[in-house]
Protein backbone atom coordinates (compact mmCIF):
# COMPACT_ATOMS: atom_id res chain seq x y z
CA UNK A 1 -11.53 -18.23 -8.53
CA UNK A 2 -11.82 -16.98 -5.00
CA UNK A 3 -10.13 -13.23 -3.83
CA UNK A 4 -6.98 -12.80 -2.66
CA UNK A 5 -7.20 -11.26 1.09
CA UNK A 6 -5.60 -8.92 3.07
CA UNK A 7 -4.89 -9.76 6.73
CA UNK A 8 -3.45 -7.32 9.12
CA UNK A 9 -1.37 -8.07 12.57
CA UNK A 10 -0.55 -5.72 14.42
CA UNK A 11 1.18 -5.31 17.73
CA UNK A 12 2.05 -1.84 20.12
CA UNK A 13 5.34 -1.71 22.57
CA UNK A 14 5.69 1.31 24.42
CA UNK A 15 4.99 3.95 21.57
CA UNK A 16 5.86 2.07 18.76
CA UNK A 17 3.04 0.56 17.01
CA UNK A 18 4.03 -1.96 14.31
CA UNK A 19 1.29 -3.10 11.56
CA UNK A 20 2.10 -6.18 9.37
CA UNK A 21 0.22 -6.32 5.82
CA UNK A 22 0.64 -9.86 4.23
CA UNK A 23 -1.57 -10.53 1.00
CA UNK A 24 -3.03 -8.66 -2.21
CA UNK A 25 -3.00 -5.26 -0.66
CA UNK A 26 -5.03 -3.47 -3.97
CA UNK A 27 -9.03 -3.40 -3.52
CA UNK A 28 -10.28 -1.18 -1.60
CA UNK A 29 -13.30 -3.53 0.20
CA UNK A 30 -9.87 -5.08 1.68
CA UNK A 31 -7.28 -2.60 2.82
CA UNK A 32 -10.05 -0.45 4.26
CA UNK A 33 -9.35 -1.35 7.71
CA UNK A 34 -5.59 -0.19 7.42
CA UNK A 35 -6.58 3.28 8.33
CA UNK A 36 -8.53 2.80 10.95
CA UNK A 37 -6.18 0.50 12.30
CA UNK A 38 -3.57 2.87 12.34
CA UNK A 39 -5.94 5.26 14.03
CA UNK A 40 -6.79 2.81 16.99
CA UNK A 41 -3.06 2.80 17.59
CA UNK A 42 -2.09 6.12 17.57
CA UNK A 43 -5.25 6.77 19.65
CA UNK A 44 -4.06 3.82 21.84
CA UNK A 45 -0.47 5.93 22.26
CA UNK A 46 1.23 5.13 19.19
CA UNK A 47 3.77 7.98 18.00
CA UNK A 48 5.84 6.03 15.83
CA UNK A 49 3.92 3.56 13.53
CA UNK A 50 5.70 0.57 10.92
CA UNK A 51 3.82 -0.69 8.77
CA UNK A 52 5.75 -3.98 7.56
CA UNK A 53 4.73 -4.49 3.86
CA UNK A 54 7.53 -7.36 3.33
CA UNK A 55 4.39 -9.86 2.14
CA UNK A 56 2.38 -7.50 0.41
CA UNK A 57 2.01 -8.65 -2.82
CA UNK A 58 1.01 -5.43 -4.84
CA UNK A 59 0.43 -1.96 -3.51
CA UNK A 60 -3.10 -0.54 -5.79
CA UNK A 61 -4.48 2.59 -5.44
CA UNK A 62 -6.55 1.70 -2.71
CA UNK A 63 -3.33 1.10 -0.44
CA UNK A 64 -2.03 3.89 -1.40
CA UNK A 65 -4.98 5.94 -0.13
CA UNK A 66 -5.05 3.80 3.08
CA UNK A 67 -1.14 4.77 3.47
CA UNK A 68 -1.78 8.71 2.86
CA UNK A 69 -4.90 8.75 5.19
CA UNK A 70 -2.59 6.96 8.03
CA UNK A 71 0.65 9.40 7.53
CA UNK A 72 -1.48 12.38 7.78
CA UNK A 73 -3.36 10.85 11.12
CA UNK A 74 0.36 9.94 12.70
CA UNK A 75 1.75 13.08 11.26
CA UNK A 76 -1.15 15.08 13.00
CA UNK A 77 -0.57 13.18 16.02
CA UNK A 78 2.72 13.93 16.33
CA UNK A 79 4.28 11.17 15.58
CA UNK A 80 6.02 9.39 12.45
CA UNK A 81 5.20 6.72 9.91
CA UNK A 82 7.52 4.36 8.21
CA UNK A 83 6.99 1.52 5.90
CA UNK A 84 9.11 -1.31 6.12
CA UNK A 85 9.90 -4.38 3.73
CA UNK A 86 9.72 -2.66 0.59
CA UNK A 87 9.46 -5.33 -2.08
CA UNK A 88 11.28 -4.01 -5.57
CA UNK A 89 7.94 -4.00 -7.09
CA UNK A 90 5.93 -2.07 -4.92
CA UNK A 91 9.00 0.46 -4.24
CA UNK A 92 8.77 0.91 -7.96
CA UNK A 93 5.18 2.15 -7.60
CA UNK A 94 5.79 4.63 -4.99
CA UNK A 95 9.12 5.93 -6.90
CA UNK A 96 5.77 6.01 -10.31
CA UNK A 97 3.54 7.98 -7.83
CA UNK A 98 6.51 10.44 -6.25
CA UNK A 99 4.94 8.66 -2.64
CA UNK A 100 8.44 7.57 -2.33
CA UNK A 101 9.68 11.42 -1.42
CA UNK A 102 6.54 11.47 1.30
CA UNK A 103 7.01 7.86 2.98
CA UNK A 104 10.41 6.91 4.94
CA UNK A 105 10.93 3.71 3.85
CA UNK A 106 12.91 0.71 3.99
CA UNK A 107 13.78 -1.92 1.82
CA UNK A 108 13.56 -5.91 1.94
């Protein structure tokens, strides 16, 4: 049985910075580079950051983490975070984990 992976594209227009996260977006050896990819772009000029979760299968703990960690780094930055392509699934877990009244988010 191999691991499901996390891959991350991201591109930056003018100030707006979006991140795509496609895959199995739970264990924390692979979402770890979400943060610091989010702080590359708002150190890079980023103020307003997407992160497109439309093929992210699952949102774990881990992700979570990597999502709070990246709002307060745009937030301190002055800018704003949004994540985009809610799946039902994973908007249910932010609605478990009250994350849904911190995150602006859209749905799929």
């Amino acid at each position: 049985m191999t691991a499901s992976s996390t891959t991350l594209d991201c591109s930056l227009r003018d100030d707006t910075a979006t991140l795509r996260v496609d895959g199995n977006a739970s264990a924390r050896d692979r979402v770890s580079r979400i943060h610091a990819t989010v702080a590359n772009l708002v150190q890079r000029g980023a103020r307003t950051v997407v992160v497109d979760l439309s093929n992210a299968r699952w949102l774990g703990a881990a992700m979570l983490g990597e999502l709070v960690e990246s709002q307060r780094t745009v937030n301190r930055a002055g800018g704003r975070m949004r994540l985009a392509g809610l799946q039902r699934r994973a908007a249910r877990v932010l609605a478990a984990t009250r994350l849904d009244t911190v995150f602006e988010t859209t749905s799929a």
